[in-house]
Protein backbone atom coordinates (compact mmCIF):
# COMPACT_ATOMS: atom_id res chain seq x y z
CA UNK A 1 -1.45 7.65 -14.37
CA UNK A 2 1.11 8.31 -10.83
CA UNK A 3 4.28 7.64 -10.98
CA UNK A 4 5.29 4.20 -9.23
CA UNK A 5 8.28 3.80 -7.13
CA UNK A 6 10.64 0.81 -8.02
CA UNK A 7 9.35 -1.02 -4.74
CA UNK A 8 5.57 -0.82 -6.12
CA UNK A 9 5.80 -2.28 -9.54
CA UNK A 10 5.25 -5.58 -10.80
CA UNK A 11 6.58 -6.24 -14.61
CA UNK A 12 4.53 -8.97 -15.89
CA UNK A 13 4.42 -11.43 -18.85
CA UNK A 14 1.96 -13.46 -19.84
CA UNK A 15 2.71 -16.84 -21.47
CA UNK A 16 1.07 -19.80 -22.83
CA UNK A 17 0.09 -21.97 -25.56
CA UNK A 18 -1.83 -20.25 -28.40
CA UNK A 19 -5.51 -19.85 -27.57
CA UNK A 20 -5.02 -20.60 -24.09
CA UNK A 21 -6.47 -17.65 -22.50
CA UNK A 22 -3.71 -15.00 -22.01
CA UNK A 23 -5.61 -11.62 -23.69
CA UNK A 24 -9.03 -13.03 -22.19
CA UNK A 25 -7.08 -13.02 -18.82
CA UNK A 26 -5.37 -8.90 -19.60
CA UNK A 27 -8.88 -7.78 -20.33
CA UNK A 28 -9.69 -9.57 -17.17
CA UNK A 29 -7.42 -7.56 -15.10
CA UNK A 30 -7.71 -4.04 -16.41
CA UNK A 31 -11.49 -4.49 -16.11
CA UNK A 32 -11.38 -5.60 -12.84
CA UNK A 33 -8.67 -2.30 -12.33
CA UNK A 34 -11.16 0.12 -13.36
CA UNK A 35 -9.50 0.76 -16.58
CA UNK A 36 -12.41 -0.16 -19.00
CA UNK A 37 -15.84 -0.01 -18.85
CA UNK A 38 -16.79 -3.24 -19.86
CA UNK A 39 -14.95 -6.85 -20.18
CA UNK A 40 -13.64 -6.92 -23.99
CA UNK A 41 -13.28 -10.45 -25.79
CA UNK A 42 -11.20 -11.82 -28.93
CA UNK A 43 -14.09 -13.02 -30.64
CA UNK A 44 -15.62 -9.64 -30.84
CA UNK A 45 -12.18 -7.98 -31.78
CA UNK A 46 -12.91 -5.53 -28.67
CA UNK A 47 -10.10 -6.19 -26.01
CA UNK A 48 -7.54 -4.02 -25.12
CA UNK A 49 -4.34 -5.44 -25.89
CA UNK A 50 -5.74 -6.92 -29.53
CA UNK A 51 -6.30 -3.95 -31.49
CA UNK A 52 -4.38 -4.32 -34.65
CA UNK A 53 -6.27 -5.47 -37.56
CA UNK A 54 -5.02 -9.02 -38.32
CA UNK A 55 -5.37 -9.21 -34.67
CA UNK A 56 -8.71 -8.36 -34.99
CA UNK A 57 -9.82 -10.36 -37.87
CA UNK A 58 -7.70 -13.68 -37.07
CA UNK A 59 -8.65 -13.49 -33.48
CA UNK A 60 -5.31 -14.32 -31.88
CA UNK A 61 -2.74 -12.09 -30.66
CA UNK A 62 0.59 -11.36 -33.36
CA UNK A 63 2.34 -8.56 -31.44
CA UNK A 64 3.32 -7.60 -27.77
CA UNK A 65 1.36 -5.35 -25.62
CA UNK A 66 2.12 -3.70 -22.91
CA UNK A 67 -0.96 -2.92 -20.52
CA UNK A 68 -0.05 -1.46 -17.15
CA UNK A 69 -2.45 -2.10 -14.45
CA UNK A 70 -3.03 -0.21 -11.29
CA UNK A 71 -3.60 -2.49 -8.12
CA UNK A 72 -3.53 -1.96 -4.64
CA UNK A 73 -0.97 0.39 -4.47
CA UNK A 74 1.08 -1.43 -6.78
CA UNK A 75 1.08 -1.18 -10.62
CA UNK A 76 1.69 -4.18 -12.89
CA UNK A 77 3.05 -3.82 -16.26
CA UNK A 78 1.26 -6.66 -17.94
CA UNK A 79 2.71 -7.51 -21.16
CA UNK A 80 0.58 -9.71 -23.06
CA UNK A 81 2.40 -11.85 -25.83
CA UNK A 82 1.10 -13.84 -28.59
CA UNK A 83 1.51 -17.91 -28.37
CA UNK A 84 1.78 -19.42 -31.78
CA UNK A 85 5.32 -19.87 -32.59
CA UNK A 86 5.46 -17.77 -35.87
CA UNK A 87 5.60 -14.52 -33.55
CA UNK A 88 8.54 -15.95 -30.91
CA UNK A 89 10.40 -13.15 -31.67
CA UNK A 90 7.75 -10.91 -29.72
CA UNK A 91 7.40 -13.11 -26.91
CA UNK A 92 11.51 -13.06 -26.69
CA UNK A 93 11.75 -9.18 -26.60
CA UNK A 94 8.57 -9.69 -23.78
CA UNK A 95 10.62 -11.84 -21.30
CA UNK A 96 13.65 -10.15 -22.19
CA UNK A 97 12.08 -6.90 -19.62
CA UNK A 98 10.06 -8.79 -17.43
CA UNK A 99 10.53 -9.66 -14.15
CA UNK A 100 8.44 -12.71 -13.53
CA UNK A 101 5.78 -14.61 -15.71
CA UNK A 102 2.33 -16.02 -15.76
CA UNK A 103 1.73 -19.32 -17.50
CA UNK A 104 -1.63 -19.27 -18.47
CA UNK A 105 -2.95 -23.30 -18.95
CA UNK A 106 -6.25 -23.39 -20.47
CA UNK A 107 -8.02 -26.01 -18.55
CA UNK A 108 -9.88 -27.91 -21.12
CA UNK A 109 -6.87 -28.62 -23.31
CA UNK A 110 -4.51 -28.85 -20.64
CA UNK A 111 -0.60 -28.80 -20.74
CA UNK A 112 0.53 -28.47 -24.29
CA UNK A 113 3.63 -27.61 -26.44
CA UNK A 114 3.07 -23.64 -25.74
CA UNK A 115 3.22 -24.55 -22.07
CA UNK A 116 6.16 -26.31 -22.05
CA UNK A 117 8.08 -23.53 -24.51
CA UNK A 118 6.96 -21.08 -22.10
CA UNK A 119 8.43 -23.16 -19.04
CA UNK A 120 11.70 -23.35 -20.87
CA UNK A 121 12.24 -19.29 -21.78
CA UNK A 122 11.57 -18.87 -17.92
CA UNK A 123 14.24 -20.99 -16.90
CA UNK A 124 16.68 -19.19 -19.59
CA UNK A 125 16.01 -16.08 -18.04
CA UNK A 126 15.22 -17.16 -14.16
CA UNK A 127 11.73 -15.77 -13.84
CA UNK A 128 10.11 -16.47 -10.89
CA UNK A 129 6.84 -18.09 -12.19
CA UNK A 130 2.82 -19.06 -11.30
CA UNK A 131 0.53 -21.26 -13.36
CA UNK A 132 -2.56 -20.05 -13.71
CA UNK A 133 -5.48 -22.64 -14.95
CA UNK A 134 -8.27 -20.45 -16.83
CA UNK A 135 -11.23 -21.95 -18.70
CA UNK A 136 -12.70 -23.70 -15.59
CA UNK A 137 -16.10 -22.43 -16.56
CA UNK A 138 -16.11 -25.13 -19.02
CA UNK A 139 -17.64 -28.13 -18.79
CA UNK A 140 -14.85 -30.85 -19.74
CA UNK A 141 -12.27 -28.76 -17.86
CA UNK A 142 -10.15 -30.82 -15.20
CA UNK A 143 -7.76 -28.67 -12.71
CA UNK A 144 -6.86 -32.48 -11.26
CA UNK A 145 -5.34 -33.57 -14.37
CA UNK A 146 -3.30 -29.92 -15.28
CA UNK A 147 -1.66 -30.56 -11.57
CA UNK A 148 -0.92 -34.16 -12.22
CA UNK A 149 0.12 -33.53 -15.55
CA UNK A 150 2.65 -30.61 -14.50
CA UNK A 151 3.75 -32.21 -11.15
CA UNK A 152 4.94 -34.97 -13.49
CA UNK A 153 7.11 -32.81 -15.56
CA UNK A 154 8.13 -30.25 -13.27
CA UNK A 155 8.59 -32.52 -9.69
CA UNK A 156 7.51 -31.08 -6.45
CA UNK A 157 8.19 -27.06 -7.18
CA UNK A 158 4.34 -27.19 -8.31
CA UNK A 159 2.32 -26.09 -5.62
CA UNK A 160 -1.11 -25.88 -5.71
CA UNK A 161 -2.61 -22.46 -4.32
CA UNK A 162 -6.11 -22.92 -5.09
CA UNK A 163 -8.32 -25.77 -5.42
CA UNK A 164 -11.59 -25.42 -7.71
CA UNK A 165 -15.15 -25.81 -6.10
CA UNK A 166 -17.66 -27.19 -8.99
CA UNK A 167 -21.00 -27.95 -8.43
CA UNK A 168 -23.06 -29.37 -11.53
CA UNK A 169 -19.99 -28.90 -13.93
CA UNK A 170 -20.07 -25.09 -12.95
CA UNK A 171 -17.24 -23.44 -11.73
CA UNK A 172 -19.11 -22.18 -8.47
CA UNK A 173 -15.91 -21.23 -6.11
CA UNK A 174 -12.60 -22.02 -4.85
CA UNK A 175 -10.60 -23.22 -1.50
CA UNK A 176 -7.52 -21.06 -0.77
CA UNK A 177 -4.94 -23.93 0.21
CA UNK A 178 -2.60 -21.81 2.00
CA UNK A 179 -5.70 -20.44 4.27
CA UNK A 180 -7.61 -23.75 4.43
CA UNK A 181 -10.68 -21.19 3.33
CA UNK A 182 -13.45 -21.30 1.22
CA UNK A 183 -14.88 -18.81 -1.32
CA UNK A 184 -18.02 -18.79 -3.62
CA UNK A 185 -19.05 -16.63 -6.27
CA UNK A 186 -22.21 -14.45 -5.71
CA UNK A 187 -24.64 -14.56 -8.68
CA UNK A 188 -21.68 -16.01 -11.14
CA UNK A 189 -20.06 -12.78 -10.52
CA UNK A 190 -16.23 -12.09 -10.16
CA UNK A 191 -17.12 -11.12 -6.41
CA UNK A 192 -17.18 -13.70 -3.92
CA UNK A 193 -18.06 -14.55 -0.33
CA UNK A 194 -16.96 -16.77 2.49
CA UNK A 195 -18.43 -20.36 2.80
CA UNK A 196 -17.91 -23.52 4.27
CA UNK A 197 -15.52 -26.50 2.54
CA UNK A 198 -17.65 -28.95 0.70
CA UNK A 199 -17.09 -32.40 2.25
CA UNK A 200 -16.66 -33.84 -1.16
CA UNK A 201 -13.45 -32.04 -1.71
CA UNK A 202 -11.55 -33.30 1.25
CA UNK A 203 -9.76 -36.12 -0.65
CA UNK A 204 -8.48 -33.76 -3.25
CA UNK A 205 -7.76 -31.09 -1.21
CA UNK A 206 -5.45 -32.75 1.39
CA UNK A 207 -3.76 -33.94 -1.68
CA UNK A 208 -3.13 -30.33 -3.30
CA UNK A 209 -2.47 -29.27 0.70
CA UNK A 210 0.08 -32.05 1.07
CA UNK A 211 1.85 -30.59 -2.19
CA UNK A 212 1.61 -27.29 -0.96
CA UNK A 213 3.35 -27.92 2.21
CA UNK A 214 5.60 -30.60 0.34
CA UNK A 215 6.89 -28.01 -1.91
CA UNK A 216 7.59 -25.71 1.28
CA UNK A 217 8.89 -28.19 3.17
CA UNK A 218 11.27 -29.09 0.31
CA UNK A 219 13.11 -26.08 0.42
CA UNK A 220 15.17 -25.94 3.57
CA UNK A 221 16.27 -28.49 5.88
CA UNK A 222 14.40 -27.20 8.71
CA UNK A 223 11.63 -26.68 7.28
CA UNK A 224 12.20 -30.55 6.18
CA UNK A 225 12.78 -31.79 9.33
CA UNK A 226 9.63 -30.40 10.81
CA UNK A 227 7.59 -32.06 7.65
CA UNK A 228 8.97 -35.46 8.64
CA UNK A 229 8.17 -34.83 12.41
CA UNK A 230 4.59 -34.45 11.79
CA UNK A 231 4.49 -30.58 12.58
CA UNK A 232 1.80 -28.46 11.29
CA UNK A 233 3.53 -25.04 9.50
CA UNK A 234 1.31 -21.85 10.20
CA UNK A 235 -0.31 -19.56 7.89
CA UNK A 236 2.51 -17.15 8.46
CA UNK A 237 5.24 -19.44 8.18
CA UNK A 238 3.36 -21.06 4.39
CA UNK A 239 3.43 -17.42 2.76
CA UNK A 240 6.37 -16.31 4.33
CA UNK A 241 8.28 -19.60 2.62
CA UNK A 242 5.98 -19.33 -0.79
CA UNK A 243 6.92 -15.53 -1.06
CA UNK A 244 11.14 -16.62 -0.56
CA UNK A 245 10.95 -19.40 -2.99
CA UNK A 246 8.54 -18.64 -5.35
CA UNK A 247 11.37 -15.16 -6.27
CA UNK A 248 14.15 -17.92 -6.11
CA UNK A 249 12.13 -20.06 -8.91
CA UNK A 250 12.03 -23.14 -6.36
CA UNK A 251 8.15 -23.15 -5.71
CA UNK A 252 5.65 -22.67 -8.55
CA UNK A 253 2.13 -21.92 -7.08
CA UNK A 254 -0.71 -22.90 -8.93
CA UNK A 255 -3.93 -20.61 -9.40
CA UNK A 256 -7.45 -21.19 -10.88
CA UNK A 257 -10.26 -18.99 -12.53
CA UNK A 258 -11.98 -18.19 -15.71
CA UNK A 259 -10.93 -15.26 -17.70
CA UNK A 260 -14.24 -15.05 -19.60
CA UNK A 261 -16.34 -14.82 -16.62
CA UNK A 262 -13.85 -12.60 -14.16
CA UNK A 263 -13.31 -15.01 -11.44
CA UNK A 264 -10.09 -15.87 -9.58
CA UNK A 265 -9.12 -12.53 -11.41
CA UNK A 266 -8.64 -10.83 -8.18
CA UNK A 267 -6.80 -13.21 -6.54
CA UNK A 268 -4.27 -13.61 -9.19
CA UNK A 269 -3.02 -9.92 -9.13
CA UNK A 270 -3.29 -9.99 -5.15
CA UNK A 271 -1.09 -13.20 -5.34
CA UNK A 272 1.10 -11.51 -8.09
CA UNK A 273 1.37 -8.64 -5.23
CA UNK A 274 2.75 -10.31 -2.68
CA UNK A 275 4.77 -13.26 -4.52
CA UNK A 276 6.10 -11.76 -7.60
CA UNK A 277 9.68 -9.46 -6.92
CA UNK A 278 9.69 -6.20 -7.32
CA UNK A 279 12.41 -4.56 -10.43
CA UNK A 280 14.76 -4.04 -7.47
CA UNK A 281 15.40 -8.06 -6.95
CA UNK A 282 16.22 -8.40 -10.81
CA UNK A 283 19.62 -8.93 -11.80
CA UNK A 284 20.61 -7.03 -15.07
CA UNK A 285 23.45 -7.94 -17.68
CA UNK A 286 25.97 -6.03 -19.26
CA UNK A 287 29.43 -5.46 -20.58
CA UNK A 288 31.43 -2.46 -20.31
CA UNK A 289 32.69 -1.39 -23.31
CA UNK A 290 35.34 0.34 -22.08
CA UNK A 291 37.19 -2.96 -19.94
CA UNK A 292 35.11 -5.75 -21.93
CA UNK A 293 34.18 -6.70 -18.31
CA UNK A 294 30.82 -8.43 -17.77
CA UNK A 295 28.29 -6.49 -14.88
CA UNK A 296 25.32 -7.12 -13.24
CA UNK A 297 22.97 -4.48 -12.29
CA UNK A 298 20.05 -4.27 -9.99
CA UNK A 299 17.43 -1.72 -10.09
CA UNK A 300 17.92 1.68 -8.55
CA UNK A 301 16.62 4.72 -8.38
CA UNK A 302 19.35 6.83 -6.49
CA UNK A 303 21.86 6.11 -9.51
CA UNK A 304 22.60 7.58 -12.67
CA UNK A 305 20.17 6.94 -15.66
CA UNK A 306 20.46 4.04 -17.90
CA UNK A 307 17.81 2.30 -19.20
CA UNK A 308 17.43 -0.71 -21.87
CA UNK A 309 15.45 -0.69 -25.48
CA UNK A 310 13.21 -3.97 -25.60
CA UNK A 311 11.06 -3.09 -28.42
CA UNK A 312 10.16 -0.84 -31.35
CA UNK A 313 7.09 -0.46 -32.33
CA UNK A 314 6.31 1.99 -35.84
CA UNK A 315 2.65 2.67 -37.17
CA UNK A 316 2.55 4.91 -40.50
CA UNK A 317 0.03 6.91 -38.59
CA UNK A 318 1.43 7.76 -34.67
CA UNK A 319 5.08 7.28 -35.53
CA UNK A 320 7.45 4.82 -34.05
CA UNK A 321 8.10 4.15 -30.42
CA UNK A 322 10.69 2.88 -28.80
CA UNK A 323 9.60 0.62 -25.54
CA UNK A 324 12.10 1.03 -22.52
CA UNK A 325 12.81 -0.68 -19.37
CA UNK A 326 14.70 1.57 -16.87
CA UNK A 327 17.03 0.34 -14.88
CA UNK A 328 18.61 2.53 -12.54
CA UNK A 329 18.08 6.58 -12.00
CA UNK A 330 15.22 8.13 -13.19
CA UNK A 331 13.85 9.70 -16.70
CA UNK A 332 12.69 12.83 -17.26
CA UNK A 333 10.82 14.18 -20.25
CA UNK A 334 13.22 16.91 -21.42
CA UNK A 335 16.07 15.02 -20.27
CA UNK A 336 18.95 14.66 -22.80
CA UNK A 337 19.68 10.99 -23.16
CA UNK A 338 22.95 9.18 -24.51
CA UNK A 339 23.07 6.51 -27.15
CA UNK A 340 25.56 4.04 -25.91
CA UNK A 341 25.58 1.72 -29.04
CA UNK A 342 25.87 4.45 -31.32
CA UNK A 343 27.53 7.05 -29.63
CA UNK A 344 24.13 9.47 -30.32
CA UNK A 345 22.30 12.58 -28.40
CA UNK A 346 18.98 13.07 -28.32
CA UNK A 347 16.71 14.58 -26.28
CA UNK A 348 13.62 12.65 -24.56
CA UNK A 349 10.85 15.14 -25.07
CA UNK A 350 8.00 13.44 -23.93
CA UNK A 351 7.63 9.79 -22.26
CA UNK A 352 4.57 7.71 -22.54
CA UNK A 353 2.88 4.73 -20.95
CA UNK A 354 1.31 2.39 -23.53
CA UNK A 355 -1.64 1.03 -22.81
CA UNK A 356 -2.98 -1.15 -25.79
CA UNK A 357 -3.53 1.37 -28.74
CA UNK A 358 -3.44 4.34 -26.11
CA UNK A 359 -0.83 6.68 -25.12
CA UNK A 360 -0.83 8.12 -21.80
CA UNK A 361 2.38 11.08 -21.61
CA UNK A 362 3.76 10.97 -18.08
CA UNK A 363 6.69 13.46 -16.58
CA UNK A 364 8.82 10.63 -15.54
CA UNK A 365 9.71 6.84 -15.53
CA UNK A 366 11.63 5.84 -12.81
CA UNK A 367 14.18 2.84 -12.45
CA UNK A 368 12.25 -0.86 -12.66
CA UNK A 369 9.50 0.82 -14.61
CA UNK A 370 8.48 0.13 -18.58
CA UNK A 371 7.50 2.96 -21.01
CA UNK A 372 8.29 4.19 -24.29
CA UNK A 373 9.70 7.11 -25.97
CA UNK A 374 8.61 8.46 -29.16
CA UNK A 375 9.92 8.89 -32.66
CA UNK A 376 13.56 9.02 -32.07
CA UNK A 377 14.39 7.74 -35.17
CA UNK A 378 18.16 6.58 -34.26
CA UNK A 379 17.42 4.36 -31.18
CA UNK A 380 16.57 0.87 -32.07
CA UNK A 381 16.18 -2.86 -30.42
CA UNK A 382 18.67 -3.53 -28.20
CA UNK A 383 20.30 0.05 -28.06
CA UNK A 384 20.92 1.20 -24.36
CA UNK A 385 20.63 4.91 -23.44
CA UNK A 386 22.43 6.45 -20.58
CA UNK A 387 23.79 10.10 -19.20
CA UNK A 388 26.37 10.81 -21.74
CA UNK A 389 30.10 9.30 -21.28
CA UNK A 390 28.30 6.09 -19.73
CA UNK A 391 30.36 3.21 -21.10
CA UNK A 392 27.63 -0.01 -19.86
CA UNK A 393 25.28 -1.87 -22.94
CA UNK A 394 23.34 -3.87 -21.40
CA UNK A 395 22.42 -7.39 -23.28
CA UNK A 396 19.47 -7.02 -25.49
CA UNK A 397 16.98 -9.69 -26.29
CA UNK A 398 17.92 -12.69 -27.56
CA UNK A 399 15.66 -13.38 -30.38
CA UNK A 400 15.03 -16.63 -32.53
CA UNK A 401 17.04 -16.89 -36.00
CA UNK A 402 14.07 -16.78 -39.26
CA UNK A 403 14.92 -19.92 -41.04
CA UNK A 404 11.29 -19.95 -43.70
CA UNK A 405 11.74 -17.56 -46.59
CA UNK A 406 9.61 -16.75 -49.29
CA UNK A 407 10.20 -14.67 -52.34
CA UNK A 408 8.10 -11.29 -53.21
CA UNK A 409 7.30 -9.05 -55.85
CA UNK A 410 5.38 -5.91 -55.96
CA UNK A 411 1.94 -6.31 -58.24
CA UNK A 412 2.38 -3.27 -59.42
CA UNK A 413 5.88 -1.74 -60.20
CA UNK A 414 5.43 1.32 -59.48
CA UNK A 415 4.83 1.10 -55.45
CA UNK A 416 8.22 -0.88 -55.73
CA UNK A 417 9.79 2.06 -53.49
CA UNK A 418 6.98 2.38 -51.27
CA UNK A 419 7.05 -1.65 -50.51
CA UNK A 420 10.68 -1.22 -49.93
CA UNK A 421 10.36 1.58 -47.34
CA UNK A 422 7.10 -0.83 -45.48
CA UNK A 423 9.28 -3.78 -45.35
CA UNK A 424 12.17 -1.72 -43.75
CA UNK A 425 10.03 -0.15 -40.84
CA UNK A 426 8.79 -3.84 -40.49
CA UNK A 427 12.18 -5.18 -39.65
CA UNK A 428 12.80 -2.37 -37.59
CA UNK A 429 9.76 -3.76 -35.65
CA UNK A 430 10.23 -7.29 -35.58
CA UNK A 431 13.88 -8.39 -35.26
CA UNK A 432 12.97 -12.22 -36.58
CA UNK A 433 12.15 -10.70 -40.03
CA UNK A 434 15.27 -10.52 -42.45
CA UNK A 435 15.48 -9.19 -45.99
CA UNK A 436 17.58 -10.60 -48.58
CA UNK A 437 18.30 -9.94 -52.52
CA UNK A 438 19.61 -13.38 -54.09
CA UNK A 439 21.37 -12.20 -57.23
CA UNK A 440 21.63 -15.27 -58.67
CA UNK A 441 18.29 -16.54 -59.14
CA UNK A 442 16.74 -12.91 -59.98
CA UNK A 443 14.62 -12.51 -56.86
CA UNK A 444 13.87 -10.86 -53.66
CA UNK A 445 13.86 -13.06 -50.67
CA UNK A 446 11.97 -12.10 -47.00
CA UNK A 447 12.38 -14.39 -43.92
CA UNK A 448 10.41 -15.33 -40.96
CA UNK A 449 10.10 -17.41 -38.58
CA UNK A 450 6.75 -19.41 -40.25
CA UNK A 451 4.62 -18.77 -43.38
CA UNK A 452 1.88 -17.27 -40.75
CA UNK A 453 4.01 -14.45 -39.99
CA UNK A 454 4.60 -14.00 -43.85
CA UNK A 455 1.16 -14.10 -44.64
CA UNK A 456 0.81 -11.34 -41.87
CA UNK A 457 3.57 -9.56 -43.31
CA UNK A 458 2.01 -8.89 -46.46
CA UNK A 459 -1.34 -8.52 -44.97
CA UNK A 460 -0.35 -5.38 -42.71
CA UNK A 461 1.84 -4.16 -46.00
CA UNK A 462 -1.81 -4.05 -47.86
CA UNK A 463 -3.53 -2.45 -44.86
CA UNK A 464 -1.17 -0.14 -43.59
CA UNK A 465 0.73 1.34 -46.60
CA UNK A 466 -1.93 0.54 -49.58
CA UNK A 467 0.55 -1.47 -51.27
CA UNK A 468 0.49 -5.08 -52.17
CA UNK A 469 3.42 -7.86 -52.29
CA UNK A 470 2.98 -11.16 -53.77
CA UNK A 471 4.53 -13.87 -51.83
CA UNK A 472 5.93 -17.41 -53.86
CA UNK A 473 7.77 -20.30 -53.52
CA UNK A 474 11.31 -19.07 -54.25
CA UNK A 475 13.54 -20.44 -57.01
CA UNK A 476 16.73 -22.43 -55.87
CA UNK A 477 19.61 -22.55 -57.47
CA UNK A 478 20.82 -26.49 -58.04
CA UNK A 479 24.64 -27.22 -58.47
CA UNK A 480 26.53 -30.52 -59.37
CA UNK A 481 29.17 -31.63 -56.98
CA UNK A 482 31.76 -34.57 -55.97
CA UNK A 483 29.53 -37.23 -53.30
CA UNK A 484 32.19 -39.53 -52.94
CA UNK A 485 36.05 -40.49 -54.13
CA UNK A 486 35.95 -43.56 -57.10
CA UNK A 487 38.96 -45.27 -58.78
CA UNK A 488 38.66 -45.82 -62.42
CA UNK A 489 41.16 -46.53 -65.30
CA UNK A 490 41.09 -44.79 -68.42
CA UNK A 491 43.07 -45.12 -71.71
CA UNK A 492 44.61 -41.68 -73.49
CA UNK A 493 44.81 -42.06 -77.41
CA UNK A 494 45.73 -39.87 -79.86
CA UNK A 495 46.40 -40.50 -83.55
CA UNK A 496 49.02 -36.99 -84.84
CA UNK A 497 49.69 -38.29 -88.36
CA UNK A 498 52.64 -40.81 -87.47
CA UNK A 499 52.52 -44.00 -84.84
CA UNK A 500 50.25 -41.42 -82.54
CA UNK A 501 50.69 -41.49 -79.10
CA UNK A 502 49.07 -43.78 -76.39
C-alpha cells in the first residue's frame, strides 16, 4: 500500500449500538475500495474486520480493527469497534486515535442506548461527527423518525444530507439535499444514476432542506441574518459552511444507505473526504515530564518523531503488535525509537499496516497516520515513543474501570502455569481486564467490565492456548460491624469470697 501524506488521510471510527450495522458498513467500504473480492457478512463469519473466532461464532464484533481504505487519493483508516458495552474498553482505545467518527443508526431500530454512548465519547474527545442511517433496505425502516428522534436530542446541529427515495418499501434511491439532486440505483446495485425528484417527496424534503440550511444558517451571524432575510445560500456557500462546522463539531450531517446491499456506500467515504479533518487539524495532549507543563500538539511531518501507543494486540501464533498513531515526524523501519515511559531503546525493524487478520510491511508511517509495530515486547498501552532524550508522554486512552469479577480455577492443575501466562498476555491486550489473588477467601479473582467479556475470556483461553479455566461465583468474605451508637445500662457484679464487689 503508498505511503499517505498527513494532508490525505482520514482516521476513522465507527460507532454505534450493538448490531447496528458498523462491520456490515467496513466490509462495505473496502469492497467498494477494491480491497476484496466479494462483499463479506457477519452471519457467514466472512468479513474482514471479524475474523477472530468468538467473533466468528457469536456474530458480533469483541475487538478493534483497524482496516485502512484507499479512496480517491485519500486513505481512511477505518477502525471498526465492537458496540455491546462489555468490550468499552476497545472502543475507548478506538476514539482515543481517531480523528472523527461515524455513528452508524440502524434504521429499523432507530436511536438507542449505543447511539447515545457513542454521542457522548465524541463530545469527550471533540470528534467532528456524521450519522449515518443503514438498514434502509428494510421494510419497517423509517429515516423520518431517526431525524426527528435525533433532532430532538441533539437540537439543530443535525443536518440532514440525504433524504431516502422508497418506492414499494424498497430503498430505490436518494436526494442529495445540499445539491437539490436526485439519484437511483441501477438494477439494486451500489451504482447509481441521475433522475428526477419524485413529487411525493417534496413535503419531506423541504423539511430536511430547511434543517440543512437551518443548521448552516445557525452558525454565524451573517449567515443568520441572510436566513431571516429570505436569501437563498448557494451550493458553494452550503459545503463550504458544512465542511467549517462539521470539523468544529457544530453541524452533524446526516447520511443514508444500506450496508448489506452497498448503497450510499460511496457517498459516505466521498462525504468523509471532503468533511472529515485531516490528522493535521487534531489537537494532541501531553505533559512534559521534564517541567510538568501540559502541551498540545498538532500533526506534523517536518518535526521530530513521536508517536502514541493506542493498542496492543498479542496472538500465540503472529506475536504481539503494538498499534501506533504518529504524530509528528516520520517512522522509518530500521529507525531506533525511544521509550519515553520507560526510559527504553529499541529498534523498529519493520512497520506494518493492519488490515483485519492481514499484515501489509510498509517502509514508513508518516505523522497523522496509524500502524503497528511488531513484537517489541517492552512497549505497551499508553507508552509514547520518541527520538531519544524526548521528554513529551502524550495522554493515553482513558479506559473504563472493570467493576464484575468472577473467580477461576484451572480444571486441570497442571496447565496452572500455562493459564497464568494466557491471562497475562490478555491484560496486556485489553486494559479493562484486571487480575487479582484474594488471600483471604482462598481464590483467584479476574475482572471485567460484564460477564460477556468473561465468558469470552475463557473462551479464547480454551481456543488459543488449549487450556481451560472454570469461571464461579466468587466467595465473599462477611464481617460484623457497629451500624449505629445505642445507650444502655449495665450492672458489674462480682462475688471474691467477702461482701464482693458491685
Amino acid at each position: 500500500m503508498d505511503v499517505y501524506r498527513t494532508d490525505r488521510i482520514r482516521n476513522v471510527v465507527l460507532l454505534g449500538h450493538g448490531g447496528s450495522g458498523k462491520t456490515t458498513l467496513a466490509e462495505a467500504m473496502a469492497y467498494l475500495a477494491g480491497m476484496t473480492n466479494r462483499l463479506g457478512r457477519v452471519e457467514d463469519g466472512n468479513t474482514v474486520s471479524d475474523f477472530d473466532k468468538e467473533e466468528i461464532k457469536r456474530h458480533f464484533s469483541i475487538s478493534t480493527t483497524l482496516i485502512p481504505v484507499p479512496w480517491d487519493k485519500v486513505k481512511i483508516n477505518v477502525l471498526d469497534t465492537p458496540g455491546y458495552f462489555d468490550f468499552v474498553g476497545e472502543v475507548e482505545e478506538a476514539v482515543s486515535a481517531a480523528d472523527a467518527a461515524v455513528i452508524v443508526v440502524s434504521g429499523k431500530a432507530g436511536v438507542q442506548v449505543g447511539t447515545e454512548k457513542a454521542w457522548e465519547l465524541c463530545d469527550k474527545y471533540n470528534l467532528p461527527r456524521m450519522i449515518y442511517v443503514t438498514e434502509m433496505d428494510v421494510d419497517d425502516a423509517s429515516f423520518r423518525q431517526v431525524v426527528a428522534d435525533l433532532t430532538e436530542r441533539y437540537g439543530k446541529k443535525i443536518a440532514p444530507h440525504f433524504q431516502p427515495i422508497r418506492e414499494n418499501e424498497k430503498f430505490v434511491g436518494f436526494v442529495n439535499v445540499v445539491k437539490m439532486k436526485g439519484r437511483r440505483f441501477i438494477n439494486d446495485t451500489s451504482e447509481y444514476e441521475e433522475c428526477d425528484i419524485p413529487d411525493y417527496m417534496d413535503k419531506h424534503l423541504n423539511i430536511s432542506r430547511d434543517a440543512l440550511v437551518e443548521a448552516v444558517a445557525d452558525t454565524s451571524e451573517e449567515l443568520m441574518e441572510r436566513y431571516f432575510a429570505g436569501e437563498e445560500f448557494t451550493y458553494e456557500e452550503v459545503s463550504t459552511a458544512l465542511r467549517t462546522h462539521v470539523m468544529d463539531c457544530q453541524i452533524v450531517p446526516v447520511l443514508v444507505g444500506s450496508g448489506i446491499h452497498n448503497q450510499g456506500t460511496s457517498m459516505l467515504m466521498n462525504v468523509i473526504k471532503k468533511y472529515f479533518p485531516s490528522p493535521e487539524y487534531t489537537i494532541n495532549h501531553g505533559k512534559e515530564t521534564s517541567t510538568g507543563e501540559l502541551v498540545m500538539v498538532k500533526c506534523d511531518q517536518n518535526k521530530h518523531l513521536s508517536a502514541k501507543v493506542f493498542k496492543t494486540v498479542v496472538d500465540p501464533f503472529i506475536g504481539k503488535y503494538s498499534l501506533i498513531k504518529v504524530v509528528t515526524g516520520t517512522l522509518k523501519a530500521g529507525d531506533s525509537i525511544y521509550n519515553v515511559n520507560k526510559g527504553t531503546e529499541d529498534r523498529a525493524s519493520k512497520l506494518y499496516l493492519l488490515r483485519g487478520k492481514e499484515t501489509i510491511e510498509v517502509p514508513e508511517l508518516r505523522a497523522g497516520d496509524i500502524g503497528a509495530l511488531a513484537k517489541i515486547e517492552k512497549i505497551s498501552t499508553g507508552d509514547t515513543i520518541s527520538t531519544k532524550g524526548a521528554t513529551l508522554i502524550y495522554d493515553g486512552p482513558q479506559v473504563s474501570k472493570p467493576y464484575t469479577c468472577k473467580a477461576y480455577r484451572a480444571k486441570n492443575k497442571s496447565d496452572e502455569d500455562k493459564i497464568n501466562g494466557a491471562l497475562a498476555r490478555m491484560v496486556e491486550e485489553d486494559q479493562t481486564l484486571r487480575l487479582e489473588n484474594d488471600v483471604e477467601n482462598h481464590q483467584t479473582l479476574i475482572y471485567g467490565i460484564g460477564d460477556q467479556q468473561l465468558d469470552v475470556v475463557a473462551s479464547r483461553i480454551l481456543n488459543r492456548y488449549k487450556v481451560e479455566i472454570e469461571l464461579y461465583r466468587p466467595k465473599v468474605a462477611y464481617r460484623e460491624t457497629l451500624r449505629k451508637k445505642v445507650q444502655v445500662q449495665g450492672k458489674y457484679k462480682k462475688q471474691t469470697g467477702g461482701s464482693g464487689q458491685y
